[in-house]
N, C-alpha and C. Protein backbone atom coordinates (compact mmCIF):
# COMPACT_ATOMS: atom_id res chain seq x y z
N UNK A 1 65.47 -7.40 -241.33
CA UNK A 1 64.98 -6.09 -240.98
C UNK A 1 64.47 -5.37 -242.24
N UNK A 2 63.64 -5.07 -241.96
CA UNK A 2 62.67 -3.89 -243.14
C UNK A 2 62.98 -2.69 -243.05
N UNK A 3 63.20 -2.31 -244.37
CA UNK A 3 63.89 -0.40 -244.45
C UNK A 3 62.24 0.35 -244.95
N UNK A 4 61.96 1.20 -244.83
CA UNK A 4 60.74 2.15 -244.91
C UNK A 4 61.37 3.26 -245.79
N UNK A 5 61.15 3.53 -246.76
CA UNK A 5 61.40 4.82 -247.65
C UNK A 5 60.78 5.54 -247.88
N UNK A 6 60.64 6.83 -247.73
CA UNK A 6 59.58 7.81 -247.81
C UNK A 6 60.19 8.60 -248.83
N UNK A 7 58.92 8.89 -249.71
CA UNK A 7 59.18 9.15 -251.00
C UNK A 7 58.24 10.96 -250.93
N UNK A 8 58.79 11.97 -251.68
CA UNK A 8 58.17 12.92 -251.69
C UNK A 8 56.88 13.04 -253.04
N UNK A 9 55.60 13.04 -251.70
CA UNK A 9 54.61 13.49 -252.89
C UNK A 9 53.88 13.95 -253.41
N UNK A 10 53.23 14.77 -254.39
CA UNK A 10 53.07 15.44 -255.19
C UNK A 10 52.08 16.73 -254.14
N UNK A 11 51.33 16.30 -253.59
CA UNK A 11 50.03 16.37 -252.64
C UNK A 11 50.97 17.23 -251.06
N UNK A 12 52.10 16.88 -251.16
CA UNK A 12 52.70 16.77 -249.65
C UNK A 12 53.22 18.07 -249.90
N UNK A 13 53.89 18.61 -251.37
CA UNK A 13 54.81 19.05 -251.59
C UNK A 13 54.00 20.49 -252.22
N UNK A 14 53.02 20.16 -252.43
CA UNK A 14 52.27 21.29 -252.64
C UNK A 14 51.44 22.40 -251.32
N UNK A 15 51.02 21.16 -250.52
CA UNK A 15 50.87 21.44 -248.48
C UNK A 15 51.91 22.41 -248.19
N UNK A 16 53.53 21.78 -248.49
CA UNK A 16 54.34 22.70 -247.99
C UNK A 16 54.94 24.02 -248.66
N UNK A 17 54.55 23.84 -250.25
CA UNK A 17 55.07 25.18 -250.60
C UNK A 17 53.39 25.99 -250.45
N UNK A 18 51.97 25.93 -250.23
CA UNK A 18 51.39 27.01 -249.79
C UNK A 18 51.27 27.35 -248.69
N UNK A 19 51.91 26.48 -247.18
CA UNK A 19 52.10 27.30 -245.87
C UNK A 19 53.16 28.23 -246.03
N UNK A 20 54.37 27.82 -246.92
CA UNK A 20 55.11 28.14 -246.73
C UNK A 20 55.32 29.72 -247.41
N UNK A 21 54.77 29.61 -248.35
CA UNK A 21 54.26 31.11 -249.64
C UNK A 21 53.08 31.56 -248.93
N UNK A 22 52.54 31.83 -247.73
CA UNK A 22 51.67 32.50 -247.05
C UNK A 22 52.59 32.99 -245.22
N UNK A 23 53.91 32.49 -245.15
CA UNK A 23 54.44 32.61 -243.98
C UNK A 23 54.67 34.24 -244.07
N UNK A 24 54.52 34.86 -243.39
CA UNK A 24 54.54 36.04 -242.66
C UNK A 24 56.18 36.60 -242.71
N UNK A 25 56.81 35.38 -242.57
CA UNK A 25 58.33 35.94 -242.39
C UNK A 25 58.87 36.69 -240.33
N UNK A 26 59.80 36.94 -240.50
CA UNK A 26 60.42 37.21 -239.21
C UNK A 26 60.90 38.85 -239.31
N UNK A 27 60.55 38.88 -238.09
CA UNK A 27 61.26 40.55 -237.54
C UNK A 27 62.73 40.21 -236.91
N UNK A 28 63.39 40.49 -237.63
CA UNK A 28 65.16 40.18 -237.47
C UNK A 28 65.61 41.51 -236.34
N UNK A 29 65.00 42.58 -236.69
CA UNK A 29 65.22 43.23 -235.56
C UNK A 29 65.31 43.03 -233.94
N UNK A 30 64.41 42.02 -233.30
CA UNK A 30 63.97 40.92 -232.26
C UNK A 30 64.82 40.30 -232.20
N UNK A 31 65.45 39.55 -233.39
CA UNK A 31 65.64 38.27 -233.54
C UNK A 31 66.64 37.77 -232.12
N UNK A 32 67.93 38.82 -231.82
CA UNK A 32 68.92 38.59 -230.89
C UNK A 32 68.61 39.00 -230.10
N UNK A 33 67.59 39.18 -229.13
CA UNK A 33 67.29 39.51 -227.82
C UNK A 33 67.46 38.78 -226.95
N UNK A 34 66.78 36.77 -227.33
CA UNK A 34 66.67 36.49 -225.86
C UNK A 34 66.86 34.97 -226.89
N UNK A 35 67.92 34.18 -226.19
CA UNK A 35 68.59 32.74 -227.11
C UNK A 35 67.47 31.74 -226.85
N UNK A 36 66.78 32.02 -225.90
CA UNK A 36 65.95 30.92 -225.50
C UNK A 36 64.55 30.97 -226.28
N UNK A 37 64.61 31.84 -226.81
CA UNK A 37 63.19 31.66 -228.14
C UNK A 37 63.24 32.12 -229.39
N UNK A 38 62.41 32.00 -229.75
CA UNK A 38 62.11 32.02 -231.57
C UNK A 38 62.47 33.46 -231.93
N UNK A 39 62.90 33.89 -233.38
CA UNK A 39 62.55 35.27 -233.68
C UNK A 39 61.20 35.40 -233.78
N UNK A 40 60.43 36.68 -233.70
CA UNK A 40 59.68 36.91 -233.32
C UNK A 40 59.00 36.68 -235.30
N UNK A 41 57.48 36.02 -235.21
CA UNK A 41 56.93 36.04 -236.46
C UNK A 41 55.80 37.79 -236.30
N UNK A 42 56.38 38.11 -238.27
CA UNK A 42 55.86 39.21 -238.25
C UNK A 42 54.65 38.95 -238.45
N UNK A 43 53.45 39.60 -237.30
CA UNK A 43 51.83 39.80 -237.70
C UNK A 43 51.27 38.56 -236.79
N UNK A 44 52.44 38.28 -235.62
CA UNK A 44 52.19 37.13 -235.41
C UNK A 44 50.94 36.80 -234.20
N UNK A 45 50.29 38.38 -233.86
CA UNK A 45 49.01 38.32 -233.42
C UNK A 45 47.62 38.53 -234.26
N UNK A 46 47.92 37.90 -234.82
CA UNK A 46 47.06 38.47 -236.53
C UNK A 46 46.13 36.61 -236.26
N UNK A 47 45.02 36.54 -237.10
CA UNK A 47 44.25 35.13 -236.68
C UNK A 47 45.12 34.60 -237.97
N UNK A 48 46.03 34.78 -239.06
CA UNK A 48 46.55 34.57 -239.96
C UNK A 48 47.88 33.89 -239.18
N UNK A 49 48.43 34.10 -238.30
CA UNK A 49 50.13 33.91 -238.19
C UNK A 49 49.94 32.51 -237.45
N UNK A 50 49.10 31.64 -237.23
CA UNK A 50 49.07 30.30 -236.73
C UNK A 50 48.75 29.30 -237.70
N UNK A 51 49.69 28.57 -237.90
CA UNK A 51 49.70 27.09 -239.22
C UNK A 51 49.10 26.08 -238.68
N UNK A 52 48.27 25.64 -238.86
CA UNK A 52 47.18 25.02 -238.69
C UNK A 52 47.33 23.72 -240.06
N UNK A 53 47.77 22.52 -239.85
CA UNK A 53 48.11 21.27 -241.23
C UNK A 53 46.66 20.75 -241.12
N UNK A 54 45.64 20.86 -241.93
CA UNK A 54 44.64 19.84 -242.03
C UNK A 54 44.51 19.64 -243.29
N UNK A 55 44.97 17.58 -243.47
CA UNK A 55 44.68 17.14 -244.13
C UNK A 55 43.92 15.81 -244.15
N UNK A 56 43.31 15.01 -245.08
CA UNK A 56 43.09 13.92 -244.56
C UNK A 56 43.67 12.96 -243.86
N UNK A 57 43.01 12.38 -243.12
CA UNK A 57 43.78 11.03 -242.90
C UNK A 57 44.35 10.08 -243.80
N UNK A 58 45.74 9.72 -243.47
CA UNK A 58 46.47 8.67 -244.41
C UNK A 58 47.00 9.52 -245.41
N UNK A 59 47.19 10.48 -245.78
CA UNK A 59 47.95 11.59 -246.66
C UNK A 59 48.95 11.93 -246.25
N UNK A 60 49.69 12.00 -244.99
CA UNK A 60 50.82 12.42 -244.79
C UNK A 60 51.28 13.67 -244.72
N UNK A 61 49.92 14.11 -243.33
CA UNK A 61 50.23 15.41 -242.69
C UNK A 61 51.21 15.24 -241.78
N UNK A 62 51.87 14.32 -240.99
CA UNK A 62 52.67 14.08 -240.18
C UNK A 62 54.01 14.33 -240.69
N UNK A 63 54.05 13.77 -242.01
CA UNK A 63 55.38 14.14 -242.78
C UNK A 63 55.73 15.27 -243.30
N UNK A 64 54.33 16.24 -243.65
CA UNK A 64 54.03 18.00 -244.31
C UNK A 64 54.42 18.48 -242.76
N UNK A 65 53.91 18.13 -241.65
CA UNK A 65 54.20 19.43 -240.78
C UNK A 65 55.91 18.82 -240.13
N UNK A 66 56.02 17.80 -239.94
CA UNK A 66 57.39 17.46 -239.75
C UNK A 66 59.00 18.56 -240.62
N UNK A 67 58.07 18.41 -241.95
CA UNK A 67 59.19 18.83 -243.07
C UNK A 67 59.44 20.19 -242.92
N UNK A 68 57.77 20.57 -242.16
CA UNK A 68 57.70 22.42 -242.12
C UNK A 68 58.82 22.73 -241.03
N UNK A 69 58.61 22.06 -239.94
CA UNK A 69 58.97 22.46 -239.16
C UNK A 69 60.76 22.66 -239.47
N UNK A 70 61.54 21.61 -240.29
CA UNK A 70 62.75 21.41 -241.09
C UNK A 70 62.87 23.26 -241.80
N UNK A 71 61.99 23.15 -242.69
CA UNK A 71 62.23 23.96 -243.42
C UNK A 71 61.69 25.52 -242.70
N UNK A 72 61.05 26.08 -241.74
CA UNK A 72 61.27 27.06 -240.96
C UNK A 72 62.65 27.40 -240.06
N UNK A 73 63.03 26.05 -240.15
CA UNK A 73 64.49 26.54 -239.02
C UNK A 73 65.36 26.94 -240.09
N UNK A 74 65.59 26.20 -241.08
CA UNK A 74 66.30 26.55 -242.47
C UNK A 74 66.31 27.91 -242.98
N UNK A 75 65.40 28.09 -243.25
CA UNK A 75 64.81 29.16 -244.11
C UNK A 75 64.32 30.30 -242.60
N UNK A 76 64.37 30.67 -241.80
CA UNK A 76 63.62 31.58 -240.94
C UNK A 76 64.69 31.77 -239.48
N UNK A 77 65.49 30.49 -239.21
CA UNK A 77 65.71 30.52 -238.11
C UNK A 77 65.09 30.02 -236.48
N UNK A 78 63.52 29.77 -236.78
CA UNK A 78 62.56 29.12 -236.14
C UNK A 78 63.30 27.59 -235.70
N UNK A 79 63.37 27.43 -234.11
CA UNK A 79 63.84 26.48 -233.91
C UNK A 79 62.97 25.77 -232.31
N UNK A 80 62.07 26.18 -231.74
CA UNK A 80 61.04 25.69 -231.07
C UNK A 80 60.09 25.62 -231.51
N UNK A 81 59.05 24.59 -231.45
CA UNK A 81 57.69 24.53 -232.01
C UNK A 81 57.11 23.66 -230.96
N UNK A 82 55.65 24.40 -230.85
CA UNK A 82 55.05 22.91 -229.96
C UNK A 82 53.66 22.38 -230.98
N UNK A 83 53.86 21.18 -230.95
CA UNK A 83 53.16 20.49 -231.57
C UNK A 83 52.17 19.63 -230.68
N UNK A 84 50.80 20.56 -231.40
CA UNK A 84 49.32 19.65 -230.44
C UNK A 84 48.77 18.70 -231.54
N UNK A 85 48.39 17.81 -231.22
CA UNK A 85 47.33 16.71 -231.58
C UNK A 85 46.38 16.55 -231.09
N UNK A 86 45.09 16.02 -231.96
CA UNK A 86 44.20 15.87 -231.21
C UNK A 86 43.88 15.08 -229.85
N UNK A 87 44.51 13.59 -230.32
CA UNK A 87 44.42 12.63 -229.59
C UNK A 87 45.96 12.04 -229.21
N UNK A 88 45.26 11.46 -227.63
CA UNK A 88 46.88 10.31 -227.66
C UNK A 88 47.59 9.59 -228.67
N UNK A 89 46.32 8.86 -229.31
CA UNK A 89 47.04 7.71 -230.38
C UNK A 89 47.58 8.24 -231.14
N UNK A 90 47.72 9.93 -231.29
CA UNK A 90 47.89 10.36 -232.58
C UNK A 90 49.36 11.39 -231.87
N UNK A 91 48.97 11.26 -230.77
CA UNK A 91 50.50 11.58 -230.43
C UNK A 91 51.89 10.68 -230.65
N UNK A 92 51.25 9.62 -230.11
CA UNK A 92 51.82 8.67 -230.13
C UNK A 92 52.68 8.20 -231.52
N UNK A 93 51.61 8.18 -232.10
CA UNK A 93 51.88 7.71 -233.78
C UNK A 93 52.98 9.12 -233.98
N UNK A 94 52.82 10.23 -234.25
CA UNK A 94 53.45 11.24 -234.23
C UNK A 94 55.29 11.41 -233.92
N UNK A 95 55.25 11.16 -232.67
CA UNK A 95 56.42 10.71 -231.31
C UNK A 95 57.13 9.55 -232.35
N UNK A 96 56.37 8.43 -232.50
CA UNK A 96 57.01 7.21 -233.31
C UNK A 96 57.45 7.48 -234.54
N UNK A 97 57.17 8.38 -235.73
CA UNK A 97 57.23 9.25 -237.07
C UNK A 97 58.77 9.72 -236.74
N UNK A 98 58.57 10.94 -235.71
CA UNK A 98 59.94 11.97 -235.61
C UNK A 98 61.08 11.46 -235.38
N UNK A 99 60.85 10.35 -234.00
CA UNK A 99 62.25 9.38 -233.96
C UNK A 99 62.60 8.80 -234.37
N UNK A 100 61.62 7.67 -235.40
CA UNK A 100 61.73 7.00 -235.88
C UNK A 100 63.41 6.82 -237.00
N UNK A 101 64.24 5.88 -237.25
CA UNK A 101 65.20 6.06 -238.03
C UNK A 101 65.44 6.42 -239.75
N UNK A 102 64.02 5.97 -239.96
CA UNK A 102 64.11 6.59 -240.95
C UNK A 102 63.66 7.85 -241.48
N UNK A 103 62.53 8.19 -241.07
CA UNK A 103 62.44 9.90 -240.89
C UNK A 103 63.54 10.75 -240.83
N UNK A 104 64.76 10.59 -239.73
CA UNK A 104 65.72 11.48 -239.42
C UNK A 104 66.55 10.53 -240.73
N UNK A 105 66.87 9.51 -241.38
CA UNK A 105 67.85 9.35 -242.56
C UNK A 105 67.00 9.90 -243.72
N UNK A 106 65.79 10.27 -243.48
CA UNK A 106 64.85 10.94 -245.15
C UNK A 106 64.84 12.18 -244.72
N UNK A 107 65.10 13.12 -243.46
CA UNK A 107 64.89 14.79 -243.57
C UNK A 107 66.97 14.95 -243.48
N UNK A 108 67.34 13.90 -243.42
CA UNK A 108 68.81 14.19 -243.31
C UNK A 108 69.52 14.74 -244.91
N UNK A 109 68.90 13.97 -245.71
CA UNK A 109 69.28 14.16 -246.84
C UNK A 109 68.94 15.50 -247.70
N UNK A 110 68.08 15.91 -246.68
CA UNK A 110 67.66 17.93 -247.31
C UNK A 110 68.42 18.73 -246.06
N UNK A 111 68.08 18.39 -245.05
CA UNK A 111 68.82 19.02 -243.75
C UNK A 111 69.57 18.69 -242.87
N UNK A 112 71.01 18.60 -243.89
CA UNK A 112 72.32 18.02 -243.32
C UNK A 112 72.60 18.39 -242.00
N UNK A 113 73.00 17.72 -241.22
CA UNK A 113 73.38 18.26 -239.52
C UNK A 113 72.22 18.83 -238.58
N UNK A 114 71.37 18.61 -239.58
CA UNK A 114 70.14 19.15 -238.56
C UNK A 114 69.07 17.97 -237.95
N UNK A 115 69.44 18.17 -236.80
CA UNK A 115 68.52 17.14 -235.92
C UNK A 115 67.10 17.71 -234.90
N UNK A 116 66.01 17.20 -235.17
CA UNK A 116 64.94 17.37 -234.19
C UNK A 116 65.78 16.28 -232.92
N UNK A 117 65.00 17.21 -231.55
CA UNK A 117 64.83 17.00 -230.59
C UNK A 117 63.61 17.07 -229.79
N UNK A 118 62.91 15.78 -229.72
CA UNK A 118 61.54 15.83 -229.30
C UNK A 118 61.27 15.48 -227.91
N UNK A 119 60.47 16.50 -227.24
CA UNK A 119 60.06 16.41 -225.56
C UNK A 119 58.62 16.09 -226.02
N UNK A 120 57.96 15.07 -224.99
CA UNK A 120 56.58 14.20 -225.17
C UNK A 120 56.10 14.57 -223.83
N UNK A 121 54.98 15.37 -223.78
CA UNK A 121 53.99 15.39 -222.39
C UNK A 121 53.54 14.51 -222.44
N UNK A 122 53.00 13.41 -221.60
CA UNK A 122 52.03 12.67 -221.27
C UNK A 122 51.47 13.21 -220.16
N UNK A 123 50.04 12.31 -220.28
CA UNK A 123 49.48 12.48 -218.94
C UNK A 123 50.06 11.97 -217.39
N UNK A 124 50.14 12.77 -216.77
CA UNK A 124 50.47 12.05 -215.19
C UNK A 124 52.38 12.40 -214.95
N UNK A 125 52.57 13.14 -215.97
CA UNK A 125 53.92 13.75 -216.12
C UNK A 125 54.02 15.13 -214.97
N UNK A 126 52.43 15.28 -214.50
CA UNK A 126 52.79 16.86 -213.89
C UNK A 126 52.08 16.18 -212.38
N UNK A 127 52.34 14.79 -211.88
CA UNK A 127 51.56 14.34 -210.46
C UNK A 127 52.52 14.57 -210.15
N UNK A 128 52.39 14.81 -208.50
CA UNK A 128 53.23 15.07 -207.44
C UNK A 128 54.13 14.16 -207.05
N UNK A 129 55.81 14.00 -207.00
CA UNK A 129 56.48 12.96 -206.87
C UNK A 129 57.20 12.92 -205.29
N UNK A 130 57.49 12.38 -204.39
CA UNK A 130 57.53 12.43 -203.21
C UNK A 130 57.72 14.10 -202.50
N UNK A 131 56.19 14.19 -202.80
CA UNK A 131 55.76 15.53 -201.67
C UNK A 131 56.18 16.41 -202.98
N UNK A 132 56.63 16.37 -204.23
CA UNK A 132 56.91 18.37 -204.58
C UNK A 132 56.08 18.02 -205.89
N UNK A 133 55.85 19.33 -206.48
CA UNK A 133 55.39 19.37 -207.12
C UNK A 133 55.91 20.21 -208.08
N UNK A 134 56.68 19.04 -209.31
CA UNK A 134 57.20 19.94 -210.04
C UNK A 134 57.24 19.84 -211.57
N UNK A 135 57.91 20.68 -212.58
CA UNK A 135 57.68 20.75 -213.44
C UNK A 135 58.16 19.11 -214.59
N UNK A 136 57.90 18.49 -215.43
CA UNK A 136 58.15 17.81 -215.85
C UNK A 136 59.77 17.68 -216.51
N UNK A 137 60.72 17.12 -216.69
CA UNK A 137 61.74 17.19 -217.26
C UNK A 137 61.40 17.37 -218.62
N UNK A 138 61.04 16.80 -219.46
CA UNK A 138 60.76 16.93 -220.71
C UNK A 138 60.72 18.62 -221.50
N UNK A 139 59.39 19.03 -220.24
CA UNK A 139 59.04 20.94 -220.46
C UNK A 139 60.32 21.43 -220.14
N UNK A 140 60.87 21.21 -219.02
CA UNK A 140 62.12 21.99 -218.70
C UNK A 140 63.34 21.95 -219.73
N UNK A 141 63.48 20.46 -220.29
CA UNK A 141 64.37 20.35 -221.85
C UNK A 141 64.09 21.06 -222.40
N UNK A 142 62.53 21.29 -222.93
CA UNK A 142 62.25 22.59 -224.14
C UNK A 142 62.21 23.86 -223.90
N UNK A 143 61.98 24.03 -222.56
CA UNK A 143 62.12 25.52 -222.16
C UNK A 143 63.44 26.24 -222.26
N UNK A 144 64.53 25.11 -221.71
CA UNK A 144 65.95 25.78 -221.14
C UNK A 144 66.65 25.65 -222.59
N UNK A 145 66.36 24.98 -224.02
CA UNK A 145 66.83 25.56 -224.97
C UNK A 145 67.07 26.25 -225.62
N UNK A 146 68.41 26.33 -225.99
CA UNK A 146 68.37 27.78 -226.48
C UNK A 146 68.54 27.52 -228.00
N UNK A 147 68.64 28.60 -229.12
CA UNK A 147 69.36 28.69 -230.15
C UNK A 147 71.17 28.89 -230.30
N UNK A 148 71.42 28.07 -229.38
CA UNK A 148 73.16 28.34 -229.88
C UNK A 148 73.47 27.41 -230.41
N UNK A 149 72.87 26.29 -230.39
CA UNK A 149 72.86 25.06 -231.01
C UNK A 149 72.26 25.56 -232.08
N UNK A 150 72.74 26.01 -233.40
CA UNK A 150 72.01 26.23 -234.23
C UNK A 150 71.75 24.72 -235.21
N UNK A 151 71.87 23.76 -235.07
CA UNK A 151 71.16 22.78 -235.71
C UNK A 151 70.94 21.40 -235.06
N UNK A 152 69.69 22.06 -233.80
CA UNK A 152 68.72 20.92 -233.54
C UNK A 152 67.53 22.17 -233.56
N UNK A 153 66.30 21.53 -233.83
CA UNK A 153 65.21 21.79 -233.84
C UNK A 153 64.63 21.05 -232.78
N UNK A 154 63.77 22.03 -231.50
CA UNK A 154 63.24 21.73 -230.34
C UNK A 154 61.85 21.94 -230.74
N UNK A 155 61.48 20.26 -230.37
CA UNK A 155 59.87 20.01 -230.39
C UNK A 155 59.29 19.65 -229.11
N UNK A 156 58.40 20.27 -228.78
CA UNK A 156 57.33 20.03 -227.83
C UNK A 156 56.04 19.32 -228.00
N UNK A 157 55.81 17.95 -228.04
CA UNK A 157 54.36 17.66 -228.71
C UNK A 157 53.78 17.15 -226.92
N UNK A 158 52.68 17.34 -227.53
CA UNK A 158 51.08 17.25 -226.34
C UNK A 158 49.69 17.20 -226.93
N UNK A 159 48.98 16.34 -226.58
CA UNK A 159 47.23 16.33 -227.28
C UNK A 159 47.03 17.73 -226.32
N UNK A 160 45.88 17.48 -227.70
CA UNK A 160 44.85 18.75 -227.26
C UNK A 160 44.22 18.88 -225.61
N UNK A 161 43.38 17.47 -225.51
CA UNK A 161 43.50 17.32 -224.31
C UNK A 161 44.18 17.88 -223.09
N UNK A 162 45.65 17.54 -222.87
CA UNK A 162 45.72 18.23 -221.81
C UNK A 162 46.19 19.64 -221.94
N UNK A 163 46.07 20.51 -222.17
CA UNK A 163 46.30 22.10 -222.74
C UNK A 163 44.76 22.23 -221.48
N UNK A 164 43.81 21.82 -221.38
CA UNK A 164 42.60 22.41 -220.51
C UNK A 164 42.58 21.38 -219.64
N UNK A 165 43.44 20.42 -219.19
CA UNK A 165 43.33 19.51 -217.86
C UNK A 165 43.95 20.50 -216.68
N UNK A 166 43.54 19.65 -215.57
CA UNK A 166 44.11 20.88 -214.20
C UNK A 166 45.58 20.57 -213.97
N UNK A 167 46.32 19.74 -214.26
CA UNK A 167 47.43 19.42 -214.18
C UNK A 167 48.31 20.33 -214.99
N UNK A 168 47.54 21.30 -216.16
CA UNK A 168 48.32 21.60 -216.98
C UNK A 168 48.05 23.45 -216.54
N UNK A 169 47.11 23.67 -215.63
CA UNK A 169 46.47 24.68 -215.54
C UNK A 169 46.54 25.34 -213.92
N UNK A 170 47.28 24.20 -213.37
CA UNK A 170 47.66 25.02 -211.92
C UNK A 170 48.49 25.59 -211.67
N UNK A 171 48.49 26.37 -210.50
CA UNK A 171 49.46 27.40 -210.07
C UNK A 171 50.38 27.19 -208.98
N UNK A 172 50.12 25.72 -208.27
CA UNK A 172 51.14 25.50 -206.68
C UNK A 172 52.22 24.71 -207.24
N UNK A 173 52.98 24.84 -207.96
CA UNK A 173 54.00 23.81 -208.21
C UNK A 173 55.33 24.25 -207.40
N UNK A 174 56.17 23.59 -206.84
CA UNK A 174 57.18 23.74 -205.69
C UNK A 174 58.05 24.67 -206.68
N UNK A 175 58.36 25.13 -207.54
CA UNK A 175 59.64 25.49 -208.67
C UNK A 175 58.76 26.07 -209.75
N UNK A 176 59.46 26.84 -210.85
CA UNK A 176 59.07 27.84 -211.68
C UNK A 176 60.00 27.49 -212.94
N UNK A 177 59.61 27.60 -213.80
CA UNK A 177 60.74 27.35 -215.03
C UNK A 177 61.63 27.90 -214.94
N UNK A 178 62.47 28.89 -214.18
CA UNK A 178 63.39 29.13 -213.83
C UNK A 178 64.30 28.63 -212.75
N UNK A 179 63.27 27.86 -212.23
CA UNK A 179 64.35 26.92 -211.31
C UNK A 179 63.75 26.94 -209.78
């Protein structure tokens, strides 16, 4: 068996300290209102308060926004994120990164006890299963989380793609995220 070591570098580490020295910070005032979401980011309707990772390919944006996402729950309290990609393959590849065993033994060693928990949309996750029509298990995992678990980090990844498919955009579903 082959071990994979991911090494921090120079390029990666610079990605994450300028998202991170441009973050907006949190309104703590918010913060305890409602367990099932984020504190609220300050300015966070501003075209500034959305992190946006573009780097080249093969540089190891997967590992920069992975680490962010580590170091916002750390540092901020931020513990849902949904993560879009462009493409399937790149979801895919993505999905394979986060679970992967060595990823969680290389972000373990900065963020002791802290575990991601990743929900994966695919396509054909929101077809109708004998007669109802309902919400996917996966969405309902990330929805019904809360922050009392204060160390897992809840990920939501999905391509870009379906965000404007009709599956993702209708209104007759038998049930409501509330049940």
């Amino acid at each position: 068996m082959m071990n994979i070591l991911l090494e921090e570098l120079p390029h990666q580490e610079q990605a994450l300290a300028a998202i991170l020295a441009s973050f907006t910070g949190i309104d703590h005032a918010q913060a305890d209102h409602n367990h099932y979401a984020n504190p609220l980011i300050k300015g966070r309707y501003d075209d500034k308060a959305n992190i946006d990772v573009k780097m080249e390919t093969g540089t190891g944006k997967t590992y920069v926004y992975t680490r962010l996402m580590y170091e916002l729950h750390q540092n901020y309290g931020l513990f849902k994120f949904v993560l879009v990609v462009p493409t399937p393959a790149i979801k895919e590849g993505a999905r394979n990164f986060i679970i992967s065993d060595y990823a969680r033994q290389h972000f373990s060693q900065f963020y002791e006890n802290t575990r991601m928990e990743l929900c994966t949309i695919n396509a054909g996750d929101f077809k109708v299963k004998s007669g109802r029509k309902n919400f996917p298990a996966q969405l309902l995992s990330f929805t019904d989380a809360s922050r009392r678990d204060s160390h897992t980090i809840q990920v939501l990844l999905i391509n870009a793609q379906m965000l404007n498919s009709a599956s993702m955009t209708r209104d007759d579903h038998d049930q409501t995220l509330l049940g």
